[in-house]
Protein backbone atom coordinates (compact mmCIF):
# COMPACT_ATOMS: atom_id res chain seq x y z
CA UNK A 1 -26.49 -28.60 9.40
CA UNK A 2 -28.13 -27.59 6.22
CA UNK A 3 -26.47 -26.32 3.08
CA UNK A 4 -28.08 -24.69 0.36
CA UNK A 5 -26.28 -24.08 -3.17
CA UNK A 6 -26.88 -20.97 -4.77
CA UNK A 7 -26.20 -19.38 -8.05
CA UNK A 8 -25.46 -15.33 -7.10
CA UNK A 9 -23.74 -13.22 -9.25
CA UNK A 10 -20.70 -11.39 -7.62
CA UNK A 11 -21.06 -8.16 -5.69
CA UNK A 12 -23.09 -6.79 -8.94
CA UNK A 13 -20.92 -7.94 -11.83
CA UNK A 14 -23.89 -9.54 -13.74
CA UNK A 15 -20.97 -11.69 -15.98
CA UNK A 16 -19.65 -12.98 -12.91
CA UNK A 17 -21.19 -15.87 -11.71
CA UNK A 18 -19.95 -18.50 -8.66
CA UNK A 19 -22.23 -21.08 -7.02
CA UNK A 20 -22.26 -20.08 -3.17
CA UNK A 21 -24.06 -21.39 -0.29
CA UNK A 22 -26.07 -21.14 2.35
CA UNK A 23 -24.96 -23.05 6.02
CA UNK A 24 -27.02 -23.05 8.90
CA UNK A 25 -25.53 -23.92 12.18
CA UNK A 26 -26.27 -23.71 15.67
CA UNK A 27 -24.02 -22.73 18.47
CA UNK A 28 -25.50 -22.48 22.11
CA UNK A 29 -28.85 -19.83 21.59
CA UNK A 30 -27.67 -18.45 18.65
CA UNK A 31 -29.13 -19.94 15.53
CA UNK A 32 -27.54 -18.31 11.96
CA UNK A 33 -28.18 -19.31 8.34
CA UNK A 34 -24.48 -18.54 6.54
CA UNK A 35 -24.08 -16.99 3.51
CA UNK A 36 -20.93 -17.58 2.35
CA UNK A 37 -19.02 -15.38 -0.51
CA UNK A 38 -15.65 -16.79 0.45
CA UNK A 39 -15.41 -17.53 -3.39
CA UNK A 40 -16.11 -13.84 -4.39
CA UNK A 41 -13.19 -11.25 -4.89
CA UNK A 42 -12.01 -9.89 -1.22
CA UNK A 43 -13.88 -6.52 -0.75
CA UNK A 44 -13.26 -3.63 1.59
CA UNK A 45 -15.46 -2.71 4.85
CA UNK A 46 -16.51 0.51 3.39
CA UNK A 47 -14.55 3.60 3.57
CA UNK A 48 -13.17 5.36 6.57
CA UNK A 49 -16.27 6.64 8.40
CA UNK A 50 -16.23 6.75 11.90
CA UNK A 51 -19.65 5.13 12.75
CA UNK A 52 -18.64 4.72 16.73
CA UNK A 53 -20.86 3.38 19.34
CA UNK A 54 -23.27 2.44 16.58
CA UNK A 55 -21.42 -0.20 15.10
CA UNK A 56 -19.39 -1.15 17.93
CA UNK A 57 -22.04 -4.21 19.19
CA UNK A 58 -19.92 -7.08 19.35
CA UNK A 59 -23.02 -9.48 19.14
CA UNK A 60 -25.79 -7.71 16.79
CA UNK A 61 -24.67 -7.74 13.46
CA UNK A 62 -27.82 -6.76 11.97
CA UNK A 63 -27.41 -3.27 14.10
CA UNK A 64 -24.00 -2.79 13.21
CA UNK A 65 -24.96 -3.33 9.42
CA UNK A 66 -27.67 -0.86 9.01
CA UNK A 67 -24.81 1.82 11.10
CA UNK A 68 -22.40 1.34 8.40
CA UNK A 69 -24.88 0.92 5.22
CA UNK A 70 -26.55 4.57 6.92
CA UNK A 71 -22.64 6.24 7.78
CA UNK A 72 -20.96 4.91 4.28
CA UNK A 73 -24.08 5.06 2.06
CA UNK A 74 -22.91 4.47 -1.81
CA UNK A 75 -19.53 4.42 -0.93
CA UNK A 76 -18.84 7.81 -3.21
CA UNK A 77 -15.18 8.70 -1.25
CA UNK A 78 -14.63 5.42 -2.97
CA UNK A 79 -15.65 5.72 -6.33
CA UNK A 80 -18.86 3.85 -5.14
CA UNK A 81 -17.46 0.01 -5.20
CA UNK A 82 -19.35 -1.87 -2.98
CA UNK A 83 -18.57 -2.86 0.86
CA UNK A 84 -19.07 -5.69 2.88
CA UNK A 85 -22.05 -4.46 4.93
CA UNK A 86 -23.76 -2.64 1.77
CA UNK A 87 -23.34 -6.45 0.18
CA UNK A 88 -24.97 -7.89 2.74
CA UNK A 89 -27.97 -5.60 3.44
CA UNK A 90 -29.18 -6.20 -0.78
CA UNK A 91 -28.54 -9.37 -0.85
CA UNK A 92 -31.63 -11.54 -1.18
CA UNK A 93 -30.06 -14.85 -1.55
CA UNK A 94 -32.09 -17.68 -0.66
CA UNK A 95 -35.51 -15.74 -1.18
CA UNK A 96 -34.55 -13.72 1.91
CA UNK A 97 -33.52 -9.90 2.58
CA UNK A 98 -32.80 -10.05 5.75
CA UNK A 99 -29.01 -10.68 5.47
CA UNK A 100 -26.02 -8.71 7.38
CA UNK A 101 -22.67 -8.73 8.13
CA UNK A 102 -21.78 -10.26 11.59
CA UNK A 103 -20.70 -9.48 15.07
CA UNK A 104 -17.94 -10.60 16.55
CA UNK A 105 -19.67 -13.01 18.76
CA UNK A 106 -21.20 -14.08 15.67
CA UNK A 107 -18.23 -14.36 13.40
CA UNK A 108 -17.57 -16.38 16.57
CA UNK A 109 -19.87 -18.86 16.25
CA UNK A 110 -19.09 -19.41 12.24
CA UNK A 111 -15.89 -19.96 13.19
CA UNK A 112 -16.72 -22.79 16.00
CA UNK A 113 -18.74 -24.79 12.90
CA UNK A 114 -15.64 -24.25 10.69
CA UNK A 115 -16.08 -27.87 9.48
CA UNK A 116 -19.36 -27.46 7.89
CA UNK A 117 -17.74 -25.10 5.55
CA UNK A 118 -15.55 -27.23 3.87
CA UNK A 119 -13.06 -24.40 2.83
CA UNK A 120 -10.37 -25.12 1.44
CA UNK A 121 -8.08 -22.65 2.46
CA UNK A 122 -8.23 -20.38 5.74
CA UNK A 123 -9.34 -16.45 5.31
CA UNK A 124 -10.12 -13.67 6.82
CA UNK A 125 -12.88 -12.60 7.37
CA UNK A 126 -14.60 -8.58 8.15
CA UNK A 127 -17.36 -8.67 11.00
CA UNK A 128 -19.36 -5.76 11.31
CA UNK A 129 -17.91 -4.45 14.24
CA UNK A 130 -15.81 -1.23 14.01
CA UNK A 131 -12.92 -1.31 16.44
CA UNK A 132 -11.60 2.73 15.72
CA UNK A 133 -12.67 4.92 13.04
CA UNK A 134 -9.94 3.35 10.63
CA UNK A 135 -10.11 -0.17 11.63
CA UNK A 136 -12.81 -2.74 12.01
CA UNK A 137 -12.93 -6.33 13.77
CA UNK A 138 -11.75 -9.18 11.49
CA UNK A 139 -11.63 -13.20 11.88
CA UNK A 140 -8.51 -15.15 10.52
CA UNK A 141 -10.01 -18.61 9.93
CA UNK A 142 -6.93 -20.60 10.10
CA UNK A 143 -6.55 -20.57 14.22
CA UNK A 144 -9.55 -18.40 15.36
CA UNK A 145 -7.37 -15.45 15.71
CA UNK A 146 -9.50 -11.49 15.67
CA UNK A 147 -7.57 -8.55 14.03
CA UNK A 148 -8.19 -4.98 13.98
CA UNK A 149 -7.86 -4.00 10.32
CA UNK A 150 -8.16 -1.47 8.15
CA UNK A 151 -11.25 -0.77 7.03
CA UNK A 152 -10.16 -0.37 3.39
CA UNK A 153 -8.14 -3.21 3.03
CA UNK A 154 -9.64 -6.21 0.45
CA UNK A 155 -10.38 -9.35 3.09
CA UNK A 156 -13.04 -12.32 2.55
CA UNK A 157 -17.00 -12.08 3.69
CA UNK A 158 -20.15 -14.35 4.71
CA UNK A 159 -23.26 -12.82 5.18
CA UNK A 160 -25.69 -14.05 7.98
CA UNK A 161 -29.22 -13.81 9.15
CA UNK A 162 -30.92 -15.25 12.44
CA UNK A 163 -33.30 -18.11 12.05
C-alpha cells in the first residue's frame, strides 16, 4: 500500500482546504489508486437523469463516469452544485486526470482494503453505477452492505483511477 497526502481544495470552494489522500491497493487483477474525499462535505450523485444501460456497468467506473458527467452536464436542474462523478472527472489530484467515480465491483474492492484507510468513522459511499433512474448504487462502509439510493441525497465519495 501506498498513501499519498494531498492538499485539494473542496469540490471548488477555493477557501476550503482539507489534506486528502491518495491509497493504492490491490485486490485480485484489479489494481486502483484511491482518492479519498471522505473529509469533504457529502455531495449528491447528480440530479435525476436517467442515464440507463450506460451507467449501469457494475465494474467500469470510468464508463459509467463519463455517462453521467455527458447525461447531467453542469448540473443546471440543480442550481449547478457539483456531483460526485462531475468531481471526479476534473479532478487532477496527484498530477493525474484520469480520475472517476467507481463501480460496484470496484467500490468492492475499496471496501475489502478498508484498513488502509484508517477512517475513523464508517460512510457511505456513491459508486457510479445507476440502479433506476432515481436511485444509484451506494456502499455503507461499516459492514460492506450496497444500497440503492437516491440519487440526490448528500452521501460520502473517493475517486479512483486504474494503475
Amino acid at each position: 500500500m501506498r498513501t499519498l497526502l494531498l492538499l485539494t481544495c473542496c469540490f471548488g470552494v477555493m477557501s476550503c482546504v482539507h489534506a486528502q489522500k491518495i491509497v493504492s491497493i490491490t485486490n485480485d487483477s484489479m489494481q486502483l489508486d484511491v482518492l479519498d474525499l471522505t473529509a469533504e462535505p457529502k455531495i449528491t450523485w447528480g440530479g435525476y437523469a436517467e442515464i440507463g444501460i450506460a451507467a449501469s456497468s457494475t465494474k467500469d467506473g470510468a464508463l459509467n463516469t463519463k455517462a453521467i458527467v455527458a447525461a447531467v452536464g453542469n448540473n443546471s436542474g440543480f442550481e449547478g452544485k457539483p456531483y460526485a462523478a462531475q468531481v471526479c472527472d476534473q479532478s487532477t489530484a496527484g498530477g493525474h486526470d484520469d480520475w472517476y467515480l467507481p463501480a460496484k465491483d470496484e467500490a468492492a474492492a475499496i471496501y475489502l482494503n478498508i484498513n488502509s484507510f484508517n477512517w475513523d468513522s464508517s460512510y457511505t459511499l456513491w459508486t457510479s453505477t445507476e440502479a433506476s433512474g432515481t436511485q444509484a448504487v451506494s456502499l455503507y462502509t461499516y459492514n460492506g452492505t450496497w444500497y440503492d439510493v437516491q440519487k440526490v441525497d448528500s452521501y460520502n465519495m473517493v475517486c479512483v483511477r486504474k494503475k
